[in-house]
PDB file of N, CA and C in Angstrom:
ATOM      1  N   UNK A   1       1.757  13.069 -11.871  1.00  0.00           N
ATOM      2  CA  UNK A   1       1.786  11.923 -12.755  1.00  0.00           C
ATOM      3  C   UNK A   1       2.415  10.719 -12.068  1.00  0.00           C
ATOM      4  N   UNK A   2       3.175  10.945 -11.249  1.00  0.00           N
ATOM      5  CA  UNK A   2       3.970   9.723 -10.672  1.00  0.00           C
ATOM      6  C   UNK A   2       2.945   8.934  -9.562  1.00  0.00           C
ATOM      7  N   UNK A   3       1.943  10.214  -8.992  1.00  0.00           N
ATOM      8  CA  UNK A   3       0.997   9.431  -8.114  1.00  0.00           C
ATOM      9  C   UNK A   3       0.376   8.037  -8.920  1.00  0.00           C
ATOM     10  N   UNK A   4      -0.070   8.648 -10.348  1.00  0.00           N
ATOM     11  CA  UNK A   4      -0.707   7.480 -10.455  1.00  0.00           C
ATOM     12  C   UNK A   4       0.103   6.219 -11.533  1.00  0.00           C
ATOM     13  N   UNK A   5       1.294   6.549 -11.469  1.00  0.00           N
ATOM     14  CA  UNK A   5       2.104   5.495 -11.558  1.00  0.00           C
ATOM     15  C   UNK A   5       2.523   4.238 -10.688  1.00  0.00           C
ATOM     16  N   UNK A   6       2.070   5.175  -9.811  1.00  0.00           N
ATOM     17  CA  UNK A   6       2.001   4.484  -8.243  1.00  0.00           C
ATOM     18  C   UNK A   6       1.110   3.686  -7.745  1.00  0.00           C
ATOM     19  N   UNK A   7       0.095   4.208  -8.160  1.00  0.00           N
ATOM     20  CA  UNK A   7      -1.522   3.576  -7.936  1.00  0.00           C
ATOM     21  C   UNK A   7      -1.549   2.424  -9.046  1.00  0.00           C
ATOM     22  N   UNK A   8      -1.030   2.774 -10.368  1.00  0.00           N
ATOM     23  CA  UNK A   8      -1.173   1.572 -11.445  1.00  0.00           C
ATOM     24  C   UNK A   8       0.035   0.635 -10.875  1.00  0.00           C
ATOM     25  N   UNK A   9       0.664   0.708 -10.300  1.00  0.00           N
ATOM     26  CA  UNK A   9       2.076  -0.462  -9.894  1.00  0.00           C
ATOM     27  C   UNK A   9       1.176  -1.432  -8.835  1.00  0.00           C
ATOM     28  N   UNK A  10       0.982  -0.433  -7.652  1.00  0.00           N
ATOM     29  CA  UNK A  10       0.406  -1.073  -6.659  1.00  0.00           C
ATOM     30  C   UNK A  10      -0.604  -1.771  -6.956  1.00  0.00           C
ATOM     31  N   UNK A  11      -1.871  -1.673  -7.770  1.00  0.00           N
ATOM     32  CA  UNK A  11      -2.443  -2.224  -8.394  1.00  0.00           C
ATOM     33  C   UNK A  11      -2.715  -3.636  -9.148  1.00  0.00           C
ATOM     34  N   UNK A  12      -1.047  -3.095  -9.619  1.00  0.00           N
ATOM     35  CA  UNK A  12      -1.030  -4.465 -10.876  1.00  0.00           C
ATOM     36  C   UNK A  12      -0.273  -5.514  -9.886  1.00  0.00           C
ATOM     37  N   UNK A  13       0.112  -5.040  -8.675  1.00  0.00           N
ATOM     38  CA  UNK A  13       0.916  -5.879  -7.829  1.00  0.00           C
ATOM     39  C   UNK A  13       0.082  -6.978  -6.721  1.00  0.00           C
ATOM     40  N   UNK A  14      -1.109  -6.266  -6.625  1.00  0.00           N
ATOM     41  CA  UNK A  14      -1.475  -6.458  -5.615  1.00  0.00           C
ATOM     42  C   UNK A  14      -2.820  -8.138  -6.536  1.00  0.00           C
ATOM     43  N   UNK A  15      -2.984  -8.557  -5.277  1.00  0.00           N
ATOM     44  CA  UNK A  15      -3.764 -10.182  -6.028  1.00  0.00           C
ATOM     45  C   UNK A  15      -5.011 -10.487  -5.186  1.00  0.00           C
ATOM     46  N   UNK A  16      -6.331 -10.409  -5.778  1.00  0.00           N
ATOM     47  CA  UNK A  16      -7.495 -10.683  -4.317  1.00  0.00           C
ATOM     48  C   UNK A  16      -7.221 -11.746  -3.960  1.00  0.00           C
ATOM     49  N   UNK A  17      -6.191 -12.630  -4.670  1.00  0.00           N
ATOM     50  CA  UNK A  17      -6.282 -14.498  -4.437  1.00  0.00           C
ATOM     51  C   UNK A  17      -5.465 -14.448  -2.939  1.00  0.00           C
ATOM     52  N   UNK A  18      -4.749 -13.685  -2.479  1.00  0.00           N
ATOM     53  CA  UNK A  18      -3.914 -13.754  -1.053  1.00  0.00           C
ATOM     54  C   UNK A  18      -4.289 -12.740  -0.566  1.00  0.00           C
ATOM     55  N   UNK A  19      -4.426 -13.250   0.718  1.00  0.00           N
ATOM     56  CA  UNK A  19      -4.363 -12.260   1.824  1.00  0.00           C
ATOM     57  C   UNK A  19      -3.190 -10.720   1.965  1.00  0.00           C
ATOM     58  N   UNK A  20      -3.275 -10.322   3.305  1.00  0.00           N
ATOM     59  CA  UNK A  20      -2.313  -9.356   3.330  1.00  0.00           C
ATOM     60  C   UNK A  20      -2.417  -9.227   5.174  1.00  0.00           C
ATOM     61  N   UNK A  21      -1.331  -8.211   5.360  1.00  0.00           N
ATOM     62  CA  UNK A  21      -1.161  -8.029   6.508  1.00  0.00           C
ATOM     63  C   UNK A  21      -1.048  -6.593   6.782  1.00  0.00           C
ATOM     64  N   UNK A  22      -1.237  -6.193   7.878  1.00  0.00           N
ATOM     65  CA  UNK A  22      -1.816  -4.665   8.323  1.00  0.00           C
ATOM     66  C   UNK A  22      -0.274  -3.824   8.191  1.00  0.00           C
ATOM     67  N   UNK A  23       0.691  -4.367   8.340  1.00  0.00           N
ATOM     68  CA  UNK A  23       2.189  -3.751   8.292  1.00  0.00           C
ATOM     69  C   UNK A  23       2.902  -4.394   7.119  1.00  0.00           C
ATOM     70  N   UNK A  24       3.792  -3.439   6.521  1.00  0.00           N
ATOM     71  CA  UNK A  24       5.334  -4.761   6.182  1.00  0.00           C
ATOM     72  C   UNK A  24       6.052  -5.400   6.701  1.00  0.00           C
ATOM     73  N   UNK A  25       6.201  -5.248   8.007  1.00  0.00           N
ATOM     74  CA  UNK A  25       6.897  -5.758   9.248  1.00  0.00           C
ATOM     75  C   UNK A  25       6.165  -6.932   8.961  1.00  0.00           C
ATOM     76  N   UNK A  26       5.205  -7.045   9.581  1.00  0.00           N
ATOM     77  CA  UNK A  26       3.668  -8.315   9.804  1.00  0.00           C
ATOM     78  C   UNK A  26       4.651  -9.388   8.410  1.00  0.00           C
ATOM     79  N   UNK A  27       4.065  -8.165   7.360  1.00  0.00           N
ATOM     80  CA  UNK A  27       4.059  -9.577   6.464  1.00  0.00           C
ATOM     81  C   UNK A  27       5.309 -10.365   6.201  1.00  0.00           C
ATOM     82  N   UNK A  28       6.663  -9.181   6.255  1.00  0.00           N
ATOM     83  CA  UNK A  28       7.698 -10.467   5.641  1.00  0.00           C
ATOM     84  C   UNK A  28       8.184 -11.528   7.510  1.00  0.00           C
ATOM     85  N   UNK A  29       7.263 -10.739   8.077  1.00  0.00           N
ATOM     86  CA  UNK A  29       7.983 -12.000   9.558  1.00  0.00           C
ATOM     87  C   UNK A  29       6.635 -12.922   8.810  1.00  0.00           C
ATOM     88  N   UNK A  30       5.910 -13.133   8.508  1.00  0.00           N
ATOM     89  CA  UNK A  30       4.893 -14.214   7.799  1.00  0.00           C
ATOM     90  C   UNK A  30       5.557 -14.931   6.837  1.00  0.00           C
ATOM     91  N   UNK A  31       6.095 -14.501   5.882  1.00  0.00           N
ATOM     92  CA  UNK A  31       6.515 -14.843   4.726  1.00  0.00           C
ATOM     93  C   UNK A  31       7.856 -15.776   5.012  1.00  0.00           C
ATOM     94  N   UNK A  32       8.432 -15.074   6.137  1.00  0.00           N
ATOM     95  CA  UNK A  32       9.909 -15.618   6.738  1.00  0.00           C
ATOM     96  C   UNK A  32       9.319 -17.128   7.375  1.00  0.00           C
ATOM     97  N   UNK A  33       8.555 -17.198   8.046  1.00  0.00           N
ATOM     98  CA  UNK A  33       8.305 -18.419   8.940  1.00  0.00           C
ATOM     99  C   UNK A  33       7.428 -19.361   8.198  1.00  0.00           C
ATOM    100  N   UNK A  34       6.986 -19.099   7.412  1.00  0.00           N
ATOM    101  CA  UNK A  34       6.357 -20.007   6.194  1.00  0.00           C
ATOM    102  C   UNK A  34       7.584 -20.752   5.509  1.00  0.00           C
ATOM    103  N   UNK A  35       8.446 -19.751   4.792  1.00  0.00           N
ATOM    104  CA  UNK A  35       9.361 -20.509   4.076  1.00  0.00           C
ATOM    105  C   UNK A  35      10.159 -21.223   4.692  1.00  0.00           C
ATOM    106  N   UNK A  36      10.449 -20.600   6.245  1.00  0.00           N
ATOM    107  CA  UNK A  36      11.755 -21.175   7.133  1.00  0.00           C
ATOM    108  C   UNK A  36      10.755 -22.407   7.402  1.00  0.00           C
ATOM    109  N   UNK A  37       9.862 -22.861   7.926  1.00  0.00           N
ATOM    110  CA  UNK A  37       9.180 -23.832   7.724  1.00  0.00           C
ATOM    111  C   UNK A  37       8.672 -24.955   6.982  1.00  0.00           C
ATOM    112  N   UNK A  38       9.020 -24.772   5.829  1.00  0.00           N
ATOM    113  CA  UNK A  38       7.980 -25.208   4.763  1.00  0.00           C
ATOM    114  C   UNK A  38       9.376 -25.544   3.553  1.00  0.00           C
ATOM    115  N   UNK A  39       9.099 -26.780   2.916  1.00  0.00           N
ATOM    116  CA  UNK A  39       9.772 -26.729   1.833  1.00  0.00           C
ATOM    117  C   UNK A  39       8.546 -26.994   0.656  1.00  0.00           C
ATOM    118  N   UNK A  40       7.171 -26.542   0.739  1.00  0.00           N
ATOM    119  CA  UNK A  40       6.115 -26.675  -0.329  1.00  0.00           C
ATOM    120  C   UNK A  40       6.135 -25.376  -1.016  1.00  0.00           C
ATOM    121  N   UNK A  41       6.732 -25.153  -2.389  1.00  0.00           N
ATOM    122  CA  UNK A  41       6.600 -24.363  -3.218  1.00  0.00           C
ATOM    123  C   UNK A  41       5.377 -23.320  -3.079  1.00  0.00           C
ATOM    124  N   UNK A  42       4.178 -24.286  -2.884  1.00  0.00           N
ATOM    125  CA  UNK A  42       2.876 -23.185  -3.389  1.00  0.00           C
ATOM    126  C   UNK A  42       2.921 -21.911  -1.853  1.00  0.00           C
ATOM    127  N   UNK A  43       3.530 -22.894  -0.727  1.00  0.00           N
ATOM    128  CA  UNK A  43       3.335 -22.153   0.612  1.00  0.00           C
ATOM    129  C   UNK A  43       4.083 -20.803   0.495  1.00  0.00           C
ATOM    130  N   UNK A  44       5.282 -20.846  -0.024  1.00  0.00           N
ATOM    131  CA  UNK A  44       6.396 -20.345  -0.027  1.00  0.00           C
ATOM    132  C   UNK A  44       5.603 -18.958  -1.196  1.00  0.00           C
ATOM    133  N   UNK A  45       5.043 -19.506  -2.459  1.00  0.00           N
ATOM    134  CA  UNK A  45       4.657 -18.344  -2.994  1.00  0.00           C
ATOM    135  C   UNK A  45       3.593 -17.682  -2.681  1.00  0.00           C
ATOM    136  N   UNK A  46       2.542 -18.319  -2.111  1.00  0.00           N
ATOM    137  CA  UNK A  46       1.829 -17.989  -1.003  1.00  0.00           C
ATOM    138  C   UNK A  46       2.257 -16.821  -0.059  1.00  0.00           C
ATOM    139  N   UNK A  47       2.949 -17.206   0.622  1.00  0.00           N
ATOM    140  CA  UNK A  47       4.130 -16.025   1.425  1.00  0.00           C
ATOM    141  C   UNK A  47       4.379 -14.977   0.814  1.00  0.00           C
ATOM    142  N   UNK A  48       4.843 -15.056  -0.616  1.00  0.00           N
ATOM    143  CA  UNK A  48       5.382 -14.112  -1.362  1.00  0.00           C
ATOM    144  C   UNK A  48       3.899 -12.836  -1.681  1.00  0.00           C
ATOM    145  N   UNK A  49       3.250 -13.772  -2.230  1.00  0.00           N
ATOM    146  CA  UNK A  49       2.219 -12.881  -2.235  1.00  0.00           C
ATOM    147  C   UNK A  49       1.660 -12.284  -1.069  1.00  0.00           C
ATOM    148  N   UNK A  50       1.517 -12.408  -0.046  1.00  0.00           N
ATOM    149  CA  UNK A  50       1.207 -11.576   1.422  1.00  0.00           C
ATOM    150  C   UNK A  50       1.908 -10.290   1.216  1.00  0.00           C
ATOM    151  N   UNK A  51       3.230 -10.351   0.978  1.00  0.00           N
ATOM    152  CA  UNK A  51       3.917  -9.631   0.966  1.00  0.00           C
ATOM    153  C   UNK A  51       3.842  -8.358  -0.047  1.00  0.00           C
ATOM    154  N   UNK A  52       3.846  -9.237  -1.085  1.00  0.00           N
ATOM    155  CA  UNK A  52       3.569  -8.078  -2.308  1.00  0.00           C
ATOM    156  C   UNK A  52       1.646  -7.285  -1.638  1.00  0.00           C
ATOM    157  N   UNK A  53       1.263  -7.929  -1.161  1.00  0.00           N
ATOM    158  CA  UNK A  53       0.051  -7.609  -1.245  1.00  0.00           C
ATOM    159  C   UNK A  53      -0.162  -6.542  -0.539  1.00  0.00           C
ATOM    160  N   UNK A  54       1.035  -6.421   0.689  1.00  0.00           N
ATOM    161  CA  UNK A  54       0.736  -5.812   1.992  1.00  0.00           C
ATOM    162  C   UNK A  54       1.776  -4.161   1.200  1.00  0.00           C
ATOM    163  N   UNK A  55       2.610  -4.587   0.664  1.00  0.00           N
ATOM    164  CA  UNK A  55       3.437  -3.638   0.208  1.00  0.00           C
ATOM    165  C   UNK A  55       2.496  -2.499  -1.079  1.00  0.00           C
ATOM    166  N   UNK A  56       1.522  -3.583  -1.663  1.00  0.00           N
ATOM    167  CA  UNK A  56       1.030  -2.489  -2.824  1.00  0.00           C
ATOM    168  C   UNK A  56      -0.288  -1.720  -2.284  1.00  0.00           C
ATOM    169  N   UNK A  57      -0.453  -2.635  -1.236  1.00  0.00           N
ATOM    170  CA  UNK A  57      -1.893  -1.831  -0.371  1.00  0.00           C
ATOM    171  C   UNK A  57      -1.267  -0.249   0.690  1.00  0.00           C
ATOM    172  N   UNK A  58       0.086  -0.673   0.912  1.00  0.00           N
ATOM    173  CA  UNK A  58       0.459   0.626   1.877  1.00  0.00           C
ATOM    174  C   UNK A  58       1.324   1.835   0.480  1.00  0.00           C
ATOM    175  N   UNK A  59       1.262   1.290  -0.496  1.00  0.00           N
ATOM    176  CA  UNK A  59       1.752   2.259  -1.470  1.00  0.00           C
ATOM    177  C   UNK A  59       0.315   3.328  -1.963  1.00  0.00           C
ATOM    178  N   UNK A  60      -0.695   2.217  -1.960  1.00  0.00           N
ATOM    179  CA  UNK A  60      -1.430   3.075  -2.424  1.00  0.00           C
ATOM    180  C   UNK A  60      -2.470   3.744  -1.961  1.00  0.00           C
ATOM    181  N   UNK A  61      -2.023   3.163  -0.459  1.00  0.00           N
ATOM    182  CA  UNK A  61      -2.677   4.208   0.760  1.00  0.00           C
ATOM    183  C   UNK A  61      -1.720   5.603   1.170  1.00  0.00           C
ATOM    184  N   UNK A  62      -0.532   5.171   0.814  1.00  0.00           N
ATOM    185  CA  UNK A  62       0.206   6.628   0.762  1.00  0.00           C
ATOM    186  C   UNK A  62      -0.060   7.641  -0.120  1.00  0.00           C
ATOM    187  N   UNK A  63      -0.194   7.108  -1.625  1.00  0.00           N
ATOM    188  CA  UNK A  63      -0.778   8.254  -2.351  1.00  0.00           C
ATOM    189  C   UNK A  63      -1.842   8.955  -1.962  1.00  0.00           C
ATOM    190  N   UNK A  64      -3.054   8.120  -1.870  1.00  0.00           N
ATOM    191  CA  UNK A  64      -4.395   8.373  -1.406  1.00  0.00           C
ATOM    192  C   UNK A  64      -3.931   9.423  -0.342  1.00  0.00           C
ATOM    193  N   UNK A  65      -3.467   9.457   0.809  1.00  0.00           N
ATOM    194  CA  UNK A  65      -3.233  10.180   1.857  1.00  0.00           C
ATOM    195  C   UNK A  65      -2.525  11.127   1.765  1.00  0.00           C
ATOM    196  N   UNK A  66      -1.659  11.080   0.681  1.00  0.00           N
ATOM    197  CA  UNK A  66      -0.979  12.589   0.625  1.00  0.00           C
ATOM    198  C   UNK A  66      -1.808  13.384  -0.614  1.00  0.00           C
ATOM    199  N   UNK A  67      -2.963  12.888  -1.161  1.00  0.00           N
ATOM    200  CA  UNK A  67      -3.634  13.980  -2.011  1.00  0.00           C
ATOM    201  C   UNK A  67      -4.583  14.414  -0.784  1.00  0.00           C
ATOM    202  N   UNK A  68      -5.194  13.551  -0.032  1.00  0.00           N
ATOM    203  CA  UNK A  68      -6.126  14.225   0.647  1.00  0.00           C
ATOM    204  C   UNK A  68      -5.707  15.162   1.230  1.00  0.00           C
ATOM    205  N   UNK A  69      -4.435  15.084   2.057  1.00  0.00           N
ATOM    206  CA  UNK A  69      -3.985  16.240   2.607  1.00  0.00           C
ATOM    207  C   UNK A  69      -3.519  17.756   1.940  1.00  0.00           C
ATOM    208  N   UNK A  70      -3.132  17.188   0.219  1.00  0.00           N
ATOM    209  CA  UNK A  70      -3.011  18.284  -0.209  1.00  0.00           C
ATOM    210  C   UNK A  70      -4.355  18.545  -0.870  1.00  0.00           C
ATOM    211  N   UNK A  71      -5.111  18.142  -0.635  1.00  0.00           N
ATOM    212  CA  UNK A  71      -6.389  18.934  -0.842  1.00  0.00           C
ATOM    213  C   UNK A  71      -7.167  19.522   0.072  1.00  0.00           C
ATOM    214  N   UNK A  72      -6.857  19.265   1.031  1.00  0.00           N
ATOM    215  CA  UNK A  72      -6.780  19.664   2.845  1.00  0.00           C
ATOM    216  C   UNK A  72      -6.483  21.017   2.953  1.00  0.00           C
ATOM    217  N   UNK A  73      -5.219  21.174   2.470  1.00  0.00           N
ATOM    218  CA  UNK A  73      -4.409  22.313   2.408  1.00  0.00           C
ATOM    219  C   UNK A  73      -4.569  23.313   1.715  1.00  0.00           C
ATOM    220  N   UNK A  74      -5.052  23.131   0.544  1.00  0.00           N
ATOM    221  CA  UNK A  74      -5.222  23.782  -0.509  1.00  0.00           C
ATOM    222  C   UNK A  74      -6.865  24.329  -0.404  1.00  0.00           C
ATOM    223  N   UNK A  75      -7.434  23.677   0.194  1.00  0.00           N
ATOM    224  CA  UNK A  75      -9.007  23.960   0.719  1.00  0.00           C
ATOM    225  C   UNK A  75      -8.390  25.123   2.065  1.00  0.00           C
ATOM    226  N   UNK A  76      -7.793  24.846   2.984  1.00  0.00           N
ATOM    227  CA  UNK A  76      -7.633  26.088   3.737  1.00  0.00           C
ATOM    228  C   UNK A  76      -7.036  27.146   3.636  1.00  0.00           C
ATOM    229  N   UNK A  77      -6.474  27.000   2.436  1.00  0.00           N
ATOM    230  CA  UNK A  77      -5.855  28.166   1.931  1.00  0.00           C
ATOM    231  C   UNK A  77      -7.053  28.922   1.435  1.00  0.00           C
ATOM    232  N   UNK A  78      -7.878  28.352   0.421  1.00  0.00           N
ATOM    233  CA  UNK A  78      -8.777  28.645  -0.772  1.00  0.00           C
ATOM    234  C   UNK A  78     -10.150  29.720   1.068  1.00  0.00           C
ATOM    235  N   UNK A  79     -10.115  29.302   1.778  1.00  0.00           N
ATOM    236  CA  UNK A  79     -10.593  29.519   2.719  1.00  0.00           C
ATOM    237  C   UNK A  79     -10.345  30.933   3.555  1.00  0.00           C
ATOM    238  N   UNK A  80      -8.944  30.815   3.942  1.00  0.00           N
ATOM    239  CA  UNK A  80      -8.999  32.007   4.210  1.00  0.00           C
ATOM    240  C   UNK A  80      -8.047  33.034   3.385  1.00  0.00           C
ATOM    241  N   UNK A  81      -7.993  32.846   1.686  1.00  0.00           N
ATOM    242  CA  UNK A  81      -8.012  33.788   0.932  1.00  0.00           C
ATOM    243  C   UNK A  81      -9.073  34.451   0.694  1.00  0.00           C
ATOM    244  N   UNK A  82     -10.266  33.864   0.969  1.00  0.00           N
ATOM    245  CA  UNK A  82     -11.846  34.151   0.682  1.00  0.00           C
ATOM    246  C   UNK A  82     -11.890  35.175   1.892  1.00  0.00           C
ATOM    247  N   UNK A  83     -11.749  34.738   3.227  1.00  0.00           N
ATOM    248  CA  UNK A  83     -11.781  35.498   4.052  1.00  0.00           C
ATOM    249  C   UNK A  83     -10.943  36.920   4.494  1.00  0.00           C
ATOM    250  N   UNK A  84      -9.878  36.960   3.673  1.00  0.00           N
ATOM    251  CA  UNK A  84      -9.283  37.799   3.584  1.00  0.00           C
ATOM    252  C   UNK A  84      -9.622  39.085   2.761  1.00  0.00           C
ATOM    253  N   UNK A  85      -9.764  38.327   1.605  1.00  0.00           N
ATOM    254  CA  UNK A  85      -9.831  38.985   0.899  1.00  0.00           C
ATOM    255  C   UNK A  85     -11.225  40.306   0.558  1.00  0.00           C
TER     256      UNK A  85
END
């Protein structure tokens, strides 16, 4: 149940209107040099959103990735109980 508490957060977090960045690292050094730069409000939330964006996209690539694997797992089990058995 918490997976997809996870998936609905990341979700509701995440915005097609901004971009994102491949790391969290990436994005808040983005977010940092925008604002340290910039005294324009929209830039600055701009920034913000990269951030959120990059953070709800790697949340809900973690879920995604730890069901596959436990379905991974649970398939090779289901596998060679068959074969065992």
């Amino acid at each position: 149940m918490l997976d997809k508490e996870i998936i609905t957060l990341a979700q509701g977090l995440y915005s097609p209107l901004f971009a994102s960045r491949d790391t969290i690292k990436e994005a808040i050094t983005y977010a940092y040099g925008i604002a340290k730069a910039s005294e324009n409000p929209a830039a600055v939330t701009t920034a913000l959103h990269v951030v959120l964006n990059t953070i709800a996209q790697h949340l809900e690539d973690q879920v995604r990735d730890a069901h596959r694997f436990k379905a991974d797992a649970f398939e090779l089990w289901a596998n060679q109980e068959s074969r065992e058995g």
